[in-house]
PDB file of N, CA and C in Angstrom:
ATOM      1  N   UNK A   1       0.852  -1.170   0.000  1.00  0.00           N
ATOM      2  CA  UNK A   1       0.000   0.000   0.000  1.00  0.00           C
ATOM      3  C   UNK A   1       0.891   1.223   0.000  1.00  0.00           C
ATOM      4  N   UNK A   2       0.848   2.083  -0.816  1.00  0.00           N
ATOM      5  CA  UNK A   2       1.500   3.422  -1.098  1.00  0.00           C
ATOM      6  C   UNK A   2       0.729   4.250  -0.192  1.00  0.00           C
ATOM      7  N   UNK A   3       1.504   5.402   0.626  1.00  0.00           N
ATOM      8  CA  UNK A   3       1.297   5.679   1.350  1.00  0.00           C
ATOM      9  C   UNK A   3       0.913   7.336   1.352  1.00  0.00           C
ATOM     10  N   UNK A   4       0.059   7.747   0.828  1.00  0.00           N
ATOM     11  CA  UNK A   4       0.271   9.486   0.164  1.00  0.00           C
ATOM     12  C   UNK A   4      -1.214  10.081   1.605  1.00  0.00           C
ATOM     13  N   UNK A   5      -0.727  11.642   1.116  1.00  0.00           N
ATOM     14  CA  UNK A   5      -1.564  12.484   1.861  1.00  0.00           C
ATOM     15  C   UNK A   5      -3.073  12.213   1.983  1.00  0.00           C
ATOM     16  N   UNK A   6      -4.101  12.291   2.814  1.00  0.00           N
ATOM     17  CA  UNK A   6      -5.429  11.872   2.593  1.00  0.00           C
ATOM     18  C   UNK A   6      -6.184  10.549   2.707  1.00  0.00           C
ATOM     19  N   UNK A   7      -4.625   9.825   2.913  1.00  0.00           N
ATOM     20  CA  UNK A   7      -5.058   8.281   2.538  1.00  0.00           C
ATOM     21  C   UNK A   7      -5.338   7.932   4.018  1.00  0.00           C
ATOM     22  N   UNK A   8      -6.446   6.426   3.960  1.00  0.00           N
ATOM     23  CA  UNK A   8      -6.955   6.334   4.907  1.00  0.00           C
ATOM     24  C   UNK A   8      -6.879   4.973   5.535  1.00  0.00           C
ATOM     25  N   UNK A   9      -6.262   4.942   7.123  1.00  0.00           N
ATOM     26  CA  UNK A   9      -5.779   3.514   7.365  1.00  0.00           C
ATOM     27  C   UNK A   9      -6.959   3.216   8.741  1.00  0.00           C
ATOM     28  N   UNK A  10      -6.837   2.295   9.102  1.00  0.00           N
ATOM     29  CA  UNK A  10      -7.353   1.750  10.196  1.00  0.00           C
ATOM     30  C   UNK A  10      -6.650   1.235  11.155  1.00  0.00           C
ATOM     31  N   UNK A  11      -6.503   1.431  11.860  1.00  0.00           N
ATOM     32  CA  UNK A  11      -5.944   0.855  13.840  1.00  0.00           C
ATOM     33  C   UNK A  11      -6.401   0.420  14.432  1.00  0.00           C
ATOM     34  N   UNK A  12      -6.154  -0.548  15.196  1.00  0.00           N
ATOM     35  CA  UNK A  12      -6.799  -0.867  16.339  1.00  0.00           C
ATOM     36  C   UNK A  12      -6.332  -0.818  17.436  1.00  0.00           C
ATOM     37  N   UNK A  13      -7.293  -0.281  18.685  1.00  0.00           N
ATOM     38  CA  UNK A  13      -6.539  -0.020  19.805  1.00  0.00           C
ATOM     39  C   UNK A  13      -6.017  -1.379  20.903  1.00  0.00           C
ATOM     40  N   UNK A  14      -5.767  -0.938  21.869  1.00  0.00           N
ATOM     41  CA  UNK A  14      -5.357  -2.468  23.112  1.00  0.00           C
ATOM     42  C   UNK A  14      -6.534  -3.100  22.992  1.00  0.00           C
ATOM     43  N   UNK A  15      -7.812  -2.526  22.809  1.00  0.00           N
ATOM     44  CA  UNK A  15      -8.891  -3.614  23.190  1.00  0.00           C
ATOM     45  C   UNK A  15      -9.301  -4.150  22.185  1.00  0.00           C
ATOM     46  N   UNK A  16      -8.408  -3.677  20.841  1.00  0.00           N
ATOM     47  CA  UNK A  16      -9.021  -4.879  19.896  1.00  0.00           C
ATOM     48  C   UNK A  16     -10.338  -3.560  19.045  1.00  0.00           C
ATOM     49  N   UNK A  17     -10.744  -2.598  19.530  1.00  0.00           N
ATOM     50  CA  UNK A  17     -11.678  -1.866  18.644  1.00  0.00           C
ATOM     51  C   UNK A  17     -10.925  -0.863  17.131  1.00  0.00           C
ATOM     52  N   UNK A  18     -11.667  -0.933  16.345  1.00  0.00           N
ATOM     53  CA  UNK A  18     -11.015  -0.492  15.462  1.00  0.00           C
ATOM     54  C   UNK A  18     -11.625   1.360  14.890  1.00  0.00           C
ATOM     55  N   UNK A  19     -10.059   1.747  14.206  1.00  0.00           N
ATOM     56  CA  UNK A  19     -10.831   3.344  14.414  1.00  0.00           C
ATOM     57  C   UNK A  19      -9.934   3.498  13.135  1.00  0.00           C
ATOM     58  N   UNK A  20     -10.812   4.799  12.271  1.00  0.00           N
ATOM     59  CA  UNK A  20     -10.341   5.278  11.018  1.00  0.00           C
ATOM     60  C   UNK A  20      -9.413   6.576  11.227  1.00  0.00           C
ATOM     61  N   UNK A  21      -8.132   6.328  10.727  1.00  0.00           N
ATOM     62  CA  UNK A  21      -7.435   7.489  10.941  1.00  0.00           C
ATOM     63  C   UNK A  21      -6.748   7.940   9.482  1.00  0.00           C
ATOM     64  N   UNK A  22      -6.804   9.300   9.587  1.00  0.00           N
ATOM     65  CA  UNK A  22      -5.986   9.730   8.135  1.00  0.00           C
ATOM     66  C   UNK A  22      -4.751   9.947   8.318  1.00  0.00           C
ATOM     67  N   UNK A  23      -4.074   9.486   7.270  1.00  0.00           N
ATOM     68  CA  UNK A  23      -2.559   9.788   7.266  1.00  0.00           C
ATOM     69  C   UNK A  23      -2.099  11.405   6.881  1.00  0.00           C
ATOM     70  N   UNK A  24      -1.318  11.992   7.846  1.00  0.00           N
ATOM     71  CA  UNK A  24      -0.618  13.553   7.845  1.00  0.00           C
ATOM     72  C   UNK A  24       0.021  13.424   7.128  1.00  0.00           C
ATOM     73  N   UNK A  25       1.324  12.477   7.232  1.00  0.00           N
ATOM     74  CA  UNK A  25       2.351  12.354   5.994  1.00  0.00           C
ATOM     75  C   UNK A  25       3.303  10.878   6.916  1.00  0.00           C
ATOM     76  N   UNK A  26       4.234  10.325   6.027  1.00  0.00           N
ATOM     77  CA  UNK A  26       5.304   9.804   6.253  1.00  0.00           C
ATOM     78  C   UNK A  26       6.538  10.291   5.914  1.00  0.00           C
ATOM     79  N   UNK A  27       7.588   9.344   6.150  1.00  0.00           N
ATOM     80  CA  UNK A  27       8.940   9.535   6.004  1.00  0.00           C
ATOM     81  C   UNK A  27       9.946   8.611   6.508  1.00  0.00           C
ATOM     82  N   UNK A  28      10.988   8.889   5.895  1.00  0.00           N
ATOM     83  CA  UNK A  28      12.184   7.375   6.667  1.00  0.00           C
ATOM     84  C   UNK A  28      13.318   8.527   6.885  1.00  0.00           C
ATOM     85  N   UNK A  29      13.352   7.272   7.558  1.00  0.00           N
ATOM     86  CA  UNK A  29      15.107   7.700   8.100  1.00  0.00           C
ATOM     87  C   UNK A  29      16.473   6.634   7.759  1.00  0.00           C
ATOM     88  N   UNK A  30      16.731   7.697   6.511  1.00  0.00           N
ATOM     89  CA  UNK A  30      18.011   6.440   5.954  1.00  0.00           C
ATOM     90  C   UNK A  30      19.345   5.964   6.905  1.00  0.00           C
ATOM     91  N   UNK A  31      19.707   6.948   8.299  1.00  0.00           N
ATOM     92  CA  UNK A  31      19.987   6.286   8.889  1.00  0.00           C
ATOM     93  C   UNK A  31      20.164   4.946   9.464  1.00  0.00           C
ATOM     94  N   UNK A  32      18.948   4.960   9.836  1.00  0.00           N
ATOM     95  CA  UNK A  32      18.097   4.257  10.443  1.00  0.00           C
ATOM     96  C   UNK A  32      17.345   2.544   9.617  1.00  0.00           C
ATOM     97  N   UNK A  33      17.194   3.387   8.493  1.00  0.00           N
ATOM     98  CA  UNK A  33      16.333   2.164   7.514  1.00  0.00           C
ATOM     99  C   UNK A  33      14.822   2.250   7.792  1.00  0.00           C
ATOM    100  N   UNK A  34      14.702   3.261   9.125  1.00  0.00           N
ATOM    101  CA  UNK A  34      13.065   3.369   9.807  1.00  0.00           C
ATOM    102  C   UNK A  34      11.784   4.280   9.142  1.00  0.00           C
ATOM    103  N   UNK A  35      10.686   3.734   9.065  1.00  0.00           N
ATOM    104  CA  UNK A  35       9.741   4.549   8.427  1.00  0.00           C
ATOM    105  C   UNK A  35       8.861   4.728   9.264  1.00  0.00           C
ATOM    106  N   UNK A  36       8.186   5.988   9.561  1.00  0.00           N
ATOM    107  CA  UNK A  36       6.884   6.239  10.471  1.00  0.00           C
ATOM    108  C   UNK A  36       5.913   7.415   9.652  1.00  0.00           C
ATOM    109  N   UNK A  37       5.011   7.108  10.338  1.00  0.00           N
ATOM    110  CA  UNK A  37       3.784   7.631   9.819  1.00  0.00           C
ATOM    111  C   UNK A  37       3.104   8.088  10.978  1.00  0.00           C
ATOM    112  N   UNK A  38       2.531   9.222  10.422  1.00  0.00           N
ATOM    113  CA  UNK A  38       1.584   9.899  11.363  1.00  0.00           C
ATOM    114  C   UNK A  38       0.415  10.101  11.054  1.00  0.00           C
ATOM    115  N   UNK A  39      -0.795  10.104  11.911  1.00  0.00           N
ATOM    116  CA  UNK A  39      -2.297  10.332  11.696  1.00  0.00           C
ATOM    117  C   UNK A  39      -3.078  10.886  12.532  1.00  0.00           C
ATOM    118  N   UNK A  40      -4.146  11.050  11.863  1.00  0.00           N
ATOM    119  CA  UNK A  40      -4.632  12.015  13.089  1.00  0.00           C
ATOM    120  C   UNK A  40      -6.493  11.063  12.959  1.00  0.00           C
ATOM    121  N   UNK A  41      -7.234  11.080  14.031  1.00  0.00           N
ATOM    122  CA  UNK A  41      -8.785  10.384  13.520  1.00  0.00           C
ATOM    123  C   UNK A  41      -9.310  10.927  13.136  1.00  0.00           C
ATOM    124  N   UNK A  42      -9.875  10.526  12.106  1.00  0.00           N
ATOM    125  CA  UNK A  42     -10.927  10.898  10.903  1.00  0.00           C
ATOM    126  C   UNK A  42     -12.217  11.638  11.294  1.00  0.00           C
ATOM    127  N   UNK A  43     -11.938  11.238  12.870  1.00  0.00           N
ATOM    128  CA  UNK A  43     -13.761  12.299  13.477  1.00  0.00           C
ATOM    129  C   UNK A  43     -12.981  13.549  13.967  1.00  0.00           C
ATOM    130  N   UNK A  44     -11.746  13.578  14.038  1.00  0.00           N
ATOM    131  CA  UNK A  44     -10.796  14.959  14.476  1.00  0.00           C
ATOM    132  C   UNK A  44     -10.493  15.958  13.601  1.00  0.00           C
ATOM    133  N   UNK A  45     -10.322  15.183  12.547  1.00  0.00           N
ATOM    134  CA  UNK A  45      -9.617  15.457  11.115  1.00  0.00           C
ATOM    135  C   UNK A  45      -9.552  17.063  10.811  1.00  0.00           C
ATOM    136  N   UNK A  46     -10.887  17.354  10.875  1.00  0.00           N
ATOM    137  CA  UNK A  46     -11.430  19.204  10.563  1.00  0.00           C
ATOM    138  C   UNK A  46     -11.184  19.915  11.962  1.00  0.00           C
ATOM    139  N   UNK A  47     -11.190  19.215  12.948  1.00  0.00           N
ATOM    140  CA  UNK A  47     -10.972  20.535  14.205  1.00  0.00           C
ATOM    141  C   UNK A  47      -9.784  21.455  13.973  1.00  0.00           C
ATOM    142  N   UNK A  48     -10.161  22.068  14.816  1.00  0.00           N
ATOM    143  CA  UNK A  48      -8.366  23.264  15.024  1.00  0.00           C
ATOM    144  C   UNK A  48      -7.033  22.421  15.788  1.00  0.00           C
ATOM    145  N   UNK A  49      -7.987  21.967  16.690  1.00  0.00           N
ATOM    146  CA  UNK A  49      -6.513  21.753  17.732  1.00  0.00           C
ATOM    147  C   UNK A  49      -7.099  19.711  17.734  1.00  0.00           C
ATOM    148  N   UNK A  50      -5.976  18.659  16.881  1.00  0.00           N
ATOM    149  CA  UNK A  50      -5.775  17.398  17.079  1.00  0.00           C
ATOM    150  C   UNK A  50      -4.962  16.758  17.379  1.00  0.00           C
ATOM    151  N   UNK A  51      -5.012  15.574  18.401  1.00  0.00           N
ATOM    152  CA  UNK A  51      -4.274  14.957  18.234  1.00  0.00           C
ATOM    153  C   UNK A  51      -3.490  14.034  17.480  1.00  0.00           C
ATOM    154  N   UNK A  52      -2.122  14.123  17.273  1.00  0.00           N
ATOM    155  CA  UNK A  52      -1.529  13.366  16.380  1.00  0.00           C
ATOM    156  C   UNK A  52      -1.312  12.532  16.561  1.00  0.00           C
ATOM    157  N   UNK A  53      -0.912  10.966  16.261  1.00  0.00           N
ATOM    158  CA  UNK A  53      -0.401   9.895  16.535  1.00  0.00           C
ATOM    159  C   UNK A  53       0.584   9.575  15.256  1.00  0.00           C
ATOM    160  N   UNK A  54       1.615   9.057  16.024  1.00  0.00           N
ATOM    161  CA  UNK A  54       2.631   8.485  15.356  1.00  0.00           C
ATOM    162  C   UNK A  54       3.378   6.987  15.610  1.00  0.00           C
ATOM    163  N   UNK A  55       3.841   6.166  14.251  1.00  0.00           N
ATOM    164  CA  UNK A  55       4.455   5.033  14.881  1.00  0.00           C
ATOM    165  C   UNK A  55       5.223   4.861  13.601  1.00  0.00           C
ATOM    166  N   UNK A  56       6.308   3.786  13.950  1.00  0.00           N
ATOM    167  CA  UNK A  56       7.344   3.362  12.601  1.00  0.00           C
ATOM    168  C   UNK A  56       6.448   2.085  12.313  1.00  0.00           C
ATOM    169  N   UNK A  57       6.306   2.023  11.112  1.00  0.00           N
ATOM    170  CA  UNK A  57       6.002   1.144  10.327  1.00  0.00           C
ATOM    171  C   UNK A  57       6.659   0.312   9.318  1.00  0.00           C
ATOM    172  N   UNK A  58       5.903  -0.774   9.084  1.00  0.00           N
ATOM    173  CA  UNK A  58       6.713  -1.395   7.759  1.00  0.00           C
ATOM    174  C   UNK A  58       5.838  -2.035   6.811  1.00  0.00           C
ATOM    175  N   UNK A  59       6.143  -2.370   5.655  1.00  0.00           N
ATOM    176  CA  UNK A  59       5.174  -2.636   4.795  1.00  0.00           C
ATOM    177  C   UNK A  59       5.707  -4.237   4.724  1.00  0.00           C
ATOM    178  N   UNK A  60       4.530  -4.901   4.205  1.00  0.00           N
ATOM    179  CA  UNK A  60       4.989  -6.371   3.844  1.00  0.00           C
ATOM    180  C   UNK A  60       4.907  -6.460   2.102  1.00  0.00           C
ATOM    181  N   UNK A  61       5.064  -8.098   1.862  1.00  0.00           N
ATOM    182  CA  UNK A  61       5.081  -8.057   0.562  1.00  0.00           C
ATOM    183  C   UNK A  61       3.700  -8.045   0.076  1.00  0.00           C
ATOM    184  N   UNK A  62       2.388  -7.782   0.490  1.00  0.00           N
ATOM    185  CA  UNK A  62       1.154  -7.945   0.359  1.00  0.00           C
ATOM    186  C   UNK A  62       0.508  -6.331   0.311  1.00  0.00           C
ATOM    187  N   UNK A  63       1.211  -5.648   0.264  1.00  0.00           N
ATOM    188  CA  UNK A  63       1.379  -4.230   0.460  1.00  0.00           C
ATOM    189  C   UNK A  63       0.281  -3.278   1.505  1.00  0.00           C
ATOM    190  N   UNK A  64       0.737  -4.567   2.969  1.00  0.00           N
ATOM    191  CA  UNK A  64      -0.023  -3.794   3.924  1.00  0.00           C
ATOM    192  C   UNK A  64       0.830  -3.394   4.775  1.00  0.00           C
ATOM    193  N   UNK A  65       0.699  -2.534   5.795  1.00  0.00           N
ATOM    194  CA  UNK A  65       1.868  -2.190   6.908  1.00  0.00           C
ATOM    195  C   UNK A  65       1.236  -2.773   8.004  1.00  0.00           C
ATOM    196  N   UNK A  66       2.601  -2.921   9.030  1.00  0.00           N
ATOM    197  CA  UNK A  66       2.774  -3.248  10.249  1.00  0.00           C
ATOM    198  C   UNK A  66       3.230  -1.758  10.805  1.00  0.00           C
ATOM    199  N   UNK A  67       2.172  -1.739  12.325  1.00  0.00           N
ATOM    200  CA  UNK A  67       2.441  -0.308  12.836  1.00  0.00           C
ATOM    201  C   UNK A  67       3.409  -0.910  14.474  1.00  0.00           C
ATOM    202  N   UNK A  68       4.220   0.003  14.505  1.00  0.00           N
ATOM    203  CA  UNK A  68       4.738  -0.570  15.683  1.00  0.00           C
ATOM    204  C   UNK A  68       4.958   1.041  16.603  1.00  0.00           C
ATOM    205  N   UNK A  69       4.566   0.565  18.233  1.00  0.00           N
ATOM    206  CA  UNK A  69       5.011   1.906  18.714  1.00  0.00           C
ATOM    207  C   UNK A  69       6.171   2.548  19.302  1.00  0.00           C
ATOM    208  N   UNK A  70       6.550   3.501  19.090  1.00  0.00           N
ATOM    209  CA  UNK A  70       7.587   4.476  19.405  1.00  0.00           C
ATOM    210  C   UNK A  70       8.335   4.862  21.066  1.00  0.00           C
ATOM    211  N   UNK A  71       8.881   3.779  20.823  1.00  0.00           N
ATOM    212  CA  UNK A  71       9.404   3.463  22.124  1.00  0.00           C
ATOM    213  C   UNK A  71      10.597   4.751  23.057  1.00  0.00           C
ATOM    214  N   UNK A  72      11.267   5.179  21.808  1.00  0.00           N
ATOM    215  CA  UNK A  72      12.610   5.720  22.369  1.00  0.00           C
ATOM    216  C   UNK A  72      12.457   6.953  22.018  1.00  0.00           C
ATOM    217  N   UNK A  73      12.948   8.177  23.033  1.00  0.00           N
ATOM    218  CA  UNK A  73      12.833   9.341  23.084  1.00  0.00           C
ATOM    219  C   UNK A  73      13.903   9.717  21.634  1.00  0.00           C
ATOM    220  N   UNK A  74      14.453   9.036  21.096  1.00  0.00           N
ATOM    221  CA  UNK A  74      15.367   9.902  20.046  1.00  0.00           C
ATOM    222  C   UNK A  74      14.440   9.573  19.129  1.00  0.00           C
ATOM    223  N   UNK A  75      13.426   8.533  19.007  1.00  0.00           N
ATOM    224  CA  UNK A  75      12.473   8.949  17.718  1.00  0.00           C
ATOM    225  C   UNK A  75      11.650   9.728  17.861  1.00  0.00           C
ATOM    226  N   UNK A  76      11.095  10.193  19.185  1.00  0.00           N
ATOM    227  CA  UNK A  76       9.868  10.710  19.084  1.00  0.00           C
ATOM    228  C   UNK A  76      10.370  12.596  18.843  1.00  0.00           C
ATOM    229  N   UNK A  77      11.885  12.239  19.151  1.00  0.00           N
ATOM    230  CA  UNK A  77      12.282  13.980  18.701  1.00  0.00           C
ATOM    231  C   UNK A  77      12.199  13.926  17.227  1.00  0.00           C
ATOM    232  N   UNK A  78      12.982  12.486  16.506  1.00  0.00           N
ATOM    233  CA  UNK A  78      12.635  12.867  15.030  1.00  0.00           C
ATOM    234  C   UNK A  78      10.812  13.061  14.609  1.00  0.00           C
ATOM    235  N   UNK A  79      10.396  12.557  14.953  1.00  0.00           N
ATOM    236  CA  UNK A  79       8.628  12.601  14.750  1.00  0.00           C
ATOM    237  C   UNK A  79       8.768  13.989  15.064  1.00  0.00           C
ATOM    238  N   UNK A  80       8.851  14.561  16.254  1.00  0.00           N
ATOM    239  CA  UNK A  80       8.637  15.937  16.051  1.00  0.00           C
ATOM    240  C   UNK A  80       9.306  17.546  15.787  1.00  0.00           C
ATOM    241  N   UNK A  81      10.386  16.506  15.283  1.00  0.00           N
ATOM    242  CA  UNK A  81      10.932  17.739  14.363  1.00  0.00           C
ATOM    243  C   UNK A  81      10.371  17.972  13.173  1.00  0.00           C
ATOM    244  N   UNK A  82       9.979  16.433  12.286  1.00  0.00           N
ATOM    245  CA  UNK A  82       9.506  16.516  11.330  1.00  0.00           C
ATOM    246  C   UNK A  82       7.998  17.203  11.407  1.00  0.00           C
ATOM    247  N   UNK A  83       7.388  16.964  12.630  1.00  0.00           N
ATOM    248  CA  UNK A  83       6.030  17.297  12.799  1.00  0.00           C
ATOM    249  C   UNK A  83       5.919  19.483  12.720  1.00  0.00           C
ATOM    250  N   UNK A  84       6.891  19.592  13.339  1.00  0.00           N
ATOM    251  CA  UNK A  84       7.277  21.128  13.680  1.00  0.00           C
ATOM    252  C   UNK A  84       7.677  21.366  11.957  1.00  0.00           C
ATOM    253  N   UNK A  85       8.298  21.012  11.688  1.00  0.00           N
ATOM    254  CA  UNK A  85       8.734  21.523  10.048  1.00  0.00           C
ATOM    255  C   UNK A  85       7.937  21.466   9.093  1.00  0.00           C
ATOM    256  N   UNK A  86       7.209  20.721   9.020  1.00  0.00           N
ATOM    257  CA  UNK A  86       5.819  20.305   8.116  1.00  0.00           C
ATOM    258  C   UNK A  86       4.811  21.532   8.382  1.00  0.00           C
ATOM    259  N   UNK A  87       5.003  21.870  10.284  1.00  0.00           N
ATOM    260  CA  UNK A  87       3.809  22.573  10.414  1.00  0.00           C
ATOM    261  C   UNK A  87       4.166  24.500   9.788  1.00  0.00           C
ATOM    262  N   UNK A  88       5.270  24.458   9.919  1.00  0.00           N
ATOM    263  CA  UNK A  88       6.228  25.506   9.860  1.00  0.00           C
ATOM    264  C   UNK A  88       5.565  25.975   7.935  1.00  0.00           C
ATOM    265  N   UNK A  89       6.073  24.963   7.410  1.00  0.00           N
ATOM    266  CA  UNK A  89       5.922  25.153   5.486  1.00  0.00           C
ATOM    267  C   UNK A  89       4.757  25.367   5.480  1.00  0.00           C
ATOM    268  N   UNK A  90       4.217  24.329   6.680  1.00  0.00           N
ATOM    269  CA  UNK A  90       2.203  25.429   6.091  1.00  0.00           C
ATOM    270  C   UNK A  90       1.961  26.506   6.308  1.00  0.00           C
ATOM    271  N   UNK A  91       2.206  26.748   7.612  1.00  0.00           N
ATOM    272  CA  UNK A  91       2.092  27.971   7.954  1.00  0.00           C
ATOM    273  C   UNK A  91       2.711  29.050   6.450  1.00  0.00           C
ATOM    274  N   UNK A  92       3.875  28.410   6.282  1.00  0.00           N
ATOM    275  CA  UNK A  92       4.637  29.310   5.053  1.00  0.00           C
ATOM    276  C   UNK A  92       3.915  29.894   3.951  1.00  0.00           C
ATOM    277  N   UNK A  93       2.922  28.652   3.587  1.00  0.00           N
ATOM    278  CA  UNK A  93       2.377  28.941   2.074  1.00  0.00           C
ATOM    279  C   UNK A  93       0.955  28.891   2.268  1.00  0.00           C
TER     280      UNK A  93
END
């Protein structure tokens, strides 16, 4: 599954319920080899002020992803640097 702006994934939480979230954007880290994605829920989507969620992911050969969560404080600075810079260019244009 290609992963572009607008596009729309599904999660499920600890209890097993499932919720529609839109994708903000992705990105990797060639460092790293790591890819994460961020979203926000689809009933949030239009407010002013949402919460974001983020996790590194991976795709299989069936072209679905595996979401995994963000354990270590040096990713969650890359998540939000990238999150701050993204928000920065909008603001821009």
């Amino acid at each position: 599954m290609s992963l572009d702006k607008k596009e729309r994934i599904i999660v499920p939480d600890e209890n097993g319920e499932e919720h529609l979230f839109e994708v903000l954007f992705t990105f990797d880290v060639d460092q790293t080899g790591n890819s994460y994605i961020a979203v926000v829920p689809v009933e949030q989507a239009d407010d002013e002020e949402v919460e974001v969620y983020a996790f590194r992911y991976e795709e299989t050969e069936k072209e679905d992803i595996t979401l995994f969560p963000i354990e270590s404080d040096e990713e969650w600075e890359m998540v939000e640097e990238m999150l701050n810079t993204l928000a920065d260019e909008e603001l821009d244009s």
